[in-house]
Protein backbone atom coordinates (compact mmCIF):
# COMPACT_ATOMS: atom_id res chain seq x y z
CA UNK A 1 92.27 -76.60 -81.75
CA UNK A 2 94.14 -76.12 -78.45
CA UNK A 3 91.60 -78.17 -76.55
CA UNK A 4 92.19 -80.98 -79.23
CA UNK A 5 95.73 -81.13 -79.19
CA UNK A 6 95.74 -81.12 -75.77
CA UNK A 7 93.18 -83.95 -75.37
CA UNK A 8 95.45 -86.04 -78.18
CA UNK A 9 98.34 -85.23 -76.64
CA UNK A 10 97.08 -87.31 -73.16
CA UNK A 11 100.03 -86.47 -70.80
CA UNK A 12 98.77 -86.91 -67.24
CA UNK A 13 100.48 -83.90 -66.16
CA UNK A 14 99.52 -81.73 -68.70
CA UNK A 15 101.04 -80.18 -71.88
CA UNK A 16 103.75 -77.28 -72.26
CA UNK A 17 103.32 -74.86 -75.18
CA UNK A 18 105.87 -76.18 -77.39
CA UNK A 19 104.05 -80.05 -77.35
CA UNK A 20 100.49 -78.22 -78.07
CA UNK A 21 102.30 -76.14 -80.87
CA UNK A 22 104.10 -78.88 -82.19
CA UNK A 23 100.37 -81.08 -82.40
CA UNK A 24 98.72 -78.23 -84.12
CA UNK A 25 101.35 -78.09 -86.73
CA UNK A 26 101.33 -81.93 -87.36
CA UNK A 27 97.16 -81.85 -87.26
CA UNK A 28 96.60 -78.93 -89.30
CA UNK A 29 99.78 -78.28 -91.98
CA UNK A 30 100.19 -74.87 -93.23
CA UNK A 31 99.35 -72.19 -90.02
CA UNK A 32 100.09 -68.30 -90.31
CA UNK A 33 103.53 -67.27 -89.43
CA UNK A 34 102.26 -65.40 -86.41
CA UNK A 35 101.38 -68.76 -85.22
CA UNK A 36 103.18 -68.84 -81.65
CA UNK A 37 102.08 -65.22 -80.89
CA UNK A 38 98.53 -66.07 -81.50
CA UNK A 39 98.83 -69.63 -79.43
CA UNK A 40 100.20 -67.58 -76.68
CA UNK A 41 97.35 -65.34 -76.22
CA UNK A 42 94.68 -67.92 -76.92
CA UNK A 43 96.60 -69.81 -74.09
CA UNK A 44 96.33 -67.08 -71.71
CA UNK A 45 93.27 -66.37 -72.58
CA UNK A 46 91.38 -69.90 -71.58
CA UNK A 47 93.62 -70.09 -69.05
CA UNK A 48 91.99 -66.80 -67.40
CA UNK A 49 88.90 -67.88 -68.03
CA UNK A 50 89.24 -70.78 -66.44
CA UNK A 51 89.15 -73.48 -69.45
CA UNK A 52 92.62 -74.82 -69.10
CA UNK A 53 94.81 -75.37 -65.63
CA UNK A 54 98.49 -73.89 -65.41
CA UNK A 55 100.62 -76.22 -63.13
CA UNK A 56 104.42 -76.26 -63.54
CA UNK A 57 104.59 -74.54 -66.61
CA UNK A 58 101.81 -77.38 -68.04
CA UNK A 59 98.50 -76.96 -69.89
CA UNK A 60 95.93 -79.73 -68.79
CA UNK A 61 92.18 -79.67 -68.76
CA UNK A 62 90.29 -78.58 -65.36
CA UNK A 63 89.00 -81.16 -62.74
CA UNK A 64 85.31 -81.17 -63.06
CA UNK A 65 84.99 -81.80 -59.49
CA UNK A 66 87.24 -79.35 -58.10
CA UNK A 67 85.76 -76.18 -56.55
CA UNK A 68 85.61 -73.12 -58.88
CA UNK A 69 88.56 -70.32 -58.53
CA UNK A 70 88.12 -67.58 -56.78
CA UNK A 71 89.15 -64.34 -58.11
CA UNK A 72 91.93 -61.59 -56.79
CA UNK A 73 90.74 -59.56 -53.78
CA UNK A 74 88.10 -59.39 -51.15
CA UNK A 75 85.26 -61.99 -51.75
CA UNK A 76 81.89 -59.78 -52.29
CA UNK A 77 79.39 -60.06 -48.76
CA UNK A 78 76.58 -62.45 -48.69
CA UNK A 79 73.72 -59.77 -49.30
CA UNK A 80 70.49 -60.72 -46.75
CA UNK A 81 67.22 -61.81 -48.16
CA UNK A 82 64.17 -59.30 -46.81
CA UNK A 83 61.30 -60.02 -46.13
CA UNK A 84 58.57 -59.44 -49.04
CA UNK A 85 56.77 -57.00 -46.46
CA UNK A 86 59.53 -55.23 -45.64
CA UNK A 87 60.10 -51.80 -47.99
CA UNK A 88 63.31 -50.17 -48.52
CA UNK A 89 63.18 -46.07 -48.27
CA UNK A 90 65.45 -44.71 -50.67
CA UNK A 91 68.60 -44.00 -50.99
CA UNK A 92 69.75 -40.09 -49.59
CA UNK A 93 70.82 -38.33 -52.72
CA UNK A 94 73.77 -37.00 -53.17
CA UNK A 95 74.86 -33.49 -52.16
CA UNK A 96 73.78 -30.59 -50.08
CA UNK A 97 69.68 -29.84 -49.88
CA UNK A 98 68.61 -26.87 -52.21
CA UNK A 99 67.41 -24.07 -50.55
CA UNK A 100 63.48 -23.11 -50.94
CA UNK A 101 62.19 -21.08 -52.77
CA UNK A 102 58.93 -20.08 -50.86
CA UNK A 103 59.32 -17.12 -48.87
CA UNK A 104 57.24 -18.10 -46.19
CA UNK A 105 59.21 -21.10 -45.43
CA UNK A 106 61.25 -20.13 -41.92
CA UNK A 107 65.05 -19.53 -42.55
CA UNK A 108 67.23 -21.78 -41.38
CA UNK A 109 69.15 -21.50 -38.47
CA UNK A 110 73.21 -20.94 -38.74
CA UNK A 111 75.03 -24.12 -37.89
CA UNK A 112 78.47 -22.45 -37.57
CA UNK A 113 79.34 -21.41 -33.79
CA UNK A 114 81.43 -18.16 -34.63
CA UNK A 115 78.28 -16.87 -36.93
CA UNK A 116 75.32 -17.56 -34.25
CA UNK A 117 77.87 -16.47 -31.21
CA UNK A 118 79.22 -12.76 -32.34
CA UNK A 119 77.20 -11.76 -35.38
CA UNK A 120 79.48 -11.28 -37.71
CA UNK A 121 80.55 -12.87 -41.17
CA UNK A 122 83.51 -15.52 -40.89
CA UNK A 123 87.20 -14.42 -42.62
CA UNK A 124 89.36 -11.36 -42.45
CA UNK A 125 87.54 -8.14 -42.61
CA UNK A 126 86.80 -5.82 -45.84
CA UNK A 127 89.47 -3.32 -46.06
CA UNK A 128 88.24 0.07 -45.76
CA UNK A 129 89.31 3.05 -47.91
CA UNK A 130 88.12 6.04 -45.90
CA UNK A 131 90.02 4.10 -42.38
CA UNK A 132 93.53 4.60 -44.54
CA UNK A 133 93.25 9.00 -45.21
CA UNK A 134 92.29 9.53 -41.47
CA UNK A 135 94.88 7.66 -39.49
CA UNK A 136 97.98 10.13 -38.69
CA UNK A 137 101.40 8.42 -37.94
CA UNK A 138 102.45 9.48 -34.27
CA UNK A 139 105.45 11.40 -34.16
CA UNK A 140 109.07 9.41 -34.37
CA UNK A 141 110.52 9.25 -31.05
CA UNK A 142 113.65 7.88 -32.24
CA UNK A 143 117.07 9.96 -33.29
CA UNK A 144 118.23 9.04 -36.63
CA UNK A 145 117.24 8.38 -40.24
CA UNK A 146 113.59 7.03 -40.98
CA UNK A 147 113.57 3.42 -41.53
CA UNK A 148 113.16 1.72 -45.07
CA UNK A 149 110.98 -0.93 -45.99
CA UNK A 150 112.11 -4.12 -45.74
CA UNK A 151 114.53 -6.33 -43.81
CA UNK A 152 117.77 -3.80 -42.75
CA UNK A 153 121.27 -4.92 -44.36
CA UNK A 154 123.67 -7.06 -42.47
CA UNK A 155 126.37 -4.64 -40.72
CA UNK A 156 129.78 -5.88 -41.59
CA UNK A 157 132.28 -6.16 -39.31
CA UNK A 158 135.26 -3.81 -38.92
CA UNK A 159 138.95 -5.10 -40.02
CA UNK A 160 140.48 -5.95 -36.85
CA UNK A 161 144.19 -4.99 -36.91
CA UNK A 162 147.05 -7.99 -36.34
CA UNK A 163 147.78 -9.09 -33.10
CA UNK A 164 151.13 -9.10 -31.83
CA UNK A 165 152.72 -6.37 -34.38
């Protein structure tokens, strides 16, 4: 319907909505109330898809001869033909390898540098239990109370008395 109104309607610089409408009406009689909603989205729809031109808020048909539209965004690259000899490995799947199974397979060797350099497993240590009954604090050299835990409190200072009484 919109392509016929529009080709009736013959205006060399297209159609607006309200003329296409307007022929639709006159061609057809009695339409649905939600007739302007639905002529909107069938609108935007061709025009999308490339069946109808938008230019200054005009509907028009597209010029056969004029190159197609390119869509948003990078334009895809030209992909190489092979030749039929050539053969394509596989992609690499995904993820790490899983470890085998066979026993007699060698191990692997340790990739990190701190594991293959000292020995020992990466991360803090385990904390011991028996280390914590054995250790004996050394005896306070300093004159006072013992210390609480925690940050101390803020001294406050002393009321200083007037100056010039």
């Amino acid at each position: 319907m919109i392509m016929a109104a529009i080709e009736a309607l013959n205006e060399p610089s297209g159609s607006n909505k309200s003329s296409i409408s307007r022929q639709i009406e006159s061609t057809y009689g009695n339409l649905p109330p939600a007739h302007t909603t639905l002529l909107n989205h069938h609108l935007n729809k061709m025009k999308s898809a490339g069946q109808l031109a938008f230019l200054k808020n005009n509907y028009l048909k597209p010029d056969p001869n004029a190159p197609p539209r390119r869509g948003r965004g990078r334009p895809p690259k030209h992909k190489t033909d092979l030749p039929a000899s050539a053969s394509l490995s596989p992609p690499r799947p995904r993820g790490r390898p899983p470890k085998s199974i066979d026993p007699s397979d060698p191990q692997p060797k340790p990739t990190s540098p701190t594991a293959s350099v000292s020995g020992r497993k990466r991360g803090r240590p385990a904390k011991s239990t028996t280390a914590d009954l054995t250790v004996v604090p050394p005896p306070s050299t300093s004159s006072g109370p013992p210390r609480g835990r925690g940050r101390p409190p803020k001294v406050k200072p002393a009321m200083a008395a007037p100056v010039g009484a």
